[in-house]
Protein backbone atom coordinates (compact mmCIF):
# COMPACT_ATOMS: atom_id res chain seq x y z
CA UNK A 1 -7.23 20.66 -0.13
CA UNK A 2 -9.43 17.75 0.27
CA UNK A 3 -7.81 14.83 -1.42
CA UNK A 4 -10.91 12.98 -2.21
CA UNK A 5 -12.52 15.73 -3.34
CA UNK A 6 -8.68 16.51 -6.06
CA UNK A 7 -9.27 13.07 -6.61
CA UNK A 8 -12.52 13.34 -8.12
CA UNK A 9 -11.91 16.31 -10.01
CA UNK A 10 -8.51 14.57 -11.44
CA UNK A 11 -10.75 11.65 -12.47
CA UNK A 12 -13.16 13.96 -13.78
CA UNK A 13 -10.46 16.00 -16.09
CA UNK A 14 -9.50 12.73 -17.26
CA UNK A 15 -12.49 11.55 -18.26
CA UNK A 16 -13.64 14.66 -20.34
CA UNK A 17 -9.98 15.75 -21.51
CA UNK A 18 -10.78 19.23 -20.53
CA UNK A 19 -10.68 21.41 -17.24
CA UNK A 20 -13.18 23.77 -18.36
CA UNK A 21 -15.78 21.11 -19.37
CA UNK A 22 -15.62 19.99 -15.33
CA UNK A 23 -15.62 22.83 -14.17
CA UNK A 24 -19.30 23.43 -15.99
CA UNK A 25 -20.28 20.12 -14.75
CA UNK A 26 -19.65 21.62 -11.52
CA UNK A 27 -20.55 25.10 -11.74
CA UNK A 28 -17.16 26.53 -10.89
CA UNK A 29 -14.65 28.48 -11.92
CA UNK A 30 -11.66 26.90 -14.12
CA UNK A 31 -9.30 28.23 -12.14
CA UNK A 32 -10.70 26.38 -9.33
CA UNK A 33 -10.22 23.09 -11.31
CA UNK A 34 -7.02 23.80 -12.29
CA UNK A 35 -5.94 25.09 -8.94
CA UNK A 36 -7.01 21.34 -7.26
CA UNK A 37 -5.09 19.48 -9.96
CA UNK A 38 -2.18 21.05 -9.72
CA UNK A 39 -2.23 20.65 -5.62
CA UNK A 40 -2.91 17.26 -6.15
CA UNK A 41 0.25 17.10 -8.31
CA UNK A 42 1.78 18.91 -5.79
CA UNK A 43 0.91 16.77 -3.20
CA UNK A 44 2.13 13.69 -5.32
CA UNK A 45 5.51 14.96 -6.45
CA UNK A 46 4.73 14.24 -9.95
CA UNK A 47 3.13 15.59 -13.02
CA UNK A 48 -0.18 13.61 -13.76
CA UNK A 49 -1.41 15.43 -17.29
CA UNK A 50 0.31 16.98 -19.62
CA UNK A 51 -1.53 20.37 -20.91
CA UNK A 52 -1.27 21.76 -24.18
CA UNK A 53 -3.55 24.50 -25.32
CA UNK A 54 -6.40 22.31 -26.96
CA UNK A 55 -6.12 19.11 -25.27
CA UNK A 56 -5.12 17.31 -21.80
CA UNK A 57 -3.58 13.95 -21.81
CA UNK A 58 -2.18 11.86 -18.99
CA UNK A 59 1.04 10.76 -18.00
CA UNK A 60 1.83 7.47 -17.46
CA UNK A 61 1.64 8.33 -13.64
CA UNK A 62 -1.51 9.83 -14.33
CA UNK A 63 -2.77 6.48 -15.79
CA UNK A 64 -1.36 5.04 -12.71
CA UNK A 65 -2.90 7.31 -10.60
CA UNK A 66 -6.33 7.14 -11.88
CA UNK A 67 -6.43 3.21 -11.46
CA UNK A 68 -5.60 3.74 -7.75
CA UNK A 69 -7.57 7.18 -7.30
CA UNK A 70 -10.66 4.71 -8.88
CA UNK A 71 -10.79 2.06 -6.62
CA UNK A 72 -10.35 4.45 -3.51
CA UNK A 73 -13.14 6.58 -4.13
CA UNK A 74 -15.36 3.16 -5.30
């Protein structure tokens, strides 16, 4: 997994609240968006969204997480 690369996609998911809209924007599958979050998560130790079946919200370490994950990638 390419960190940067989880990173953007995390930010991404954020952003548009749904895995399957970013995974249009980047001509993907879903799984493959989902799959990258969830290593990312894995990676962290923590749970940064919380998924229900219509909507994706963060965490609070997912709030944390994008404010850091921002100003790396900036």
């Amino acid at each position: 997994m390419d960190r940067l690369d989880a990173m953007r996609v995390f930010g991404r998911v954020a952003e548009l609240g749904s895995f399957a809209a970013v995974a249009d924007q980047l001509g993907v599958a879903r799984s493959v968006v989902t799959r990258q979050v969830a290593a990312l998560e894995r990676h962290l130790g923590t749970q940064l969204l919380t998924r229900s079946t219509r909507r994706v919200s963060l965490t609070a370490a997912g709030v944390a997480y994008l404010e850091k994950s921002r100003v790396i990638l900036n």
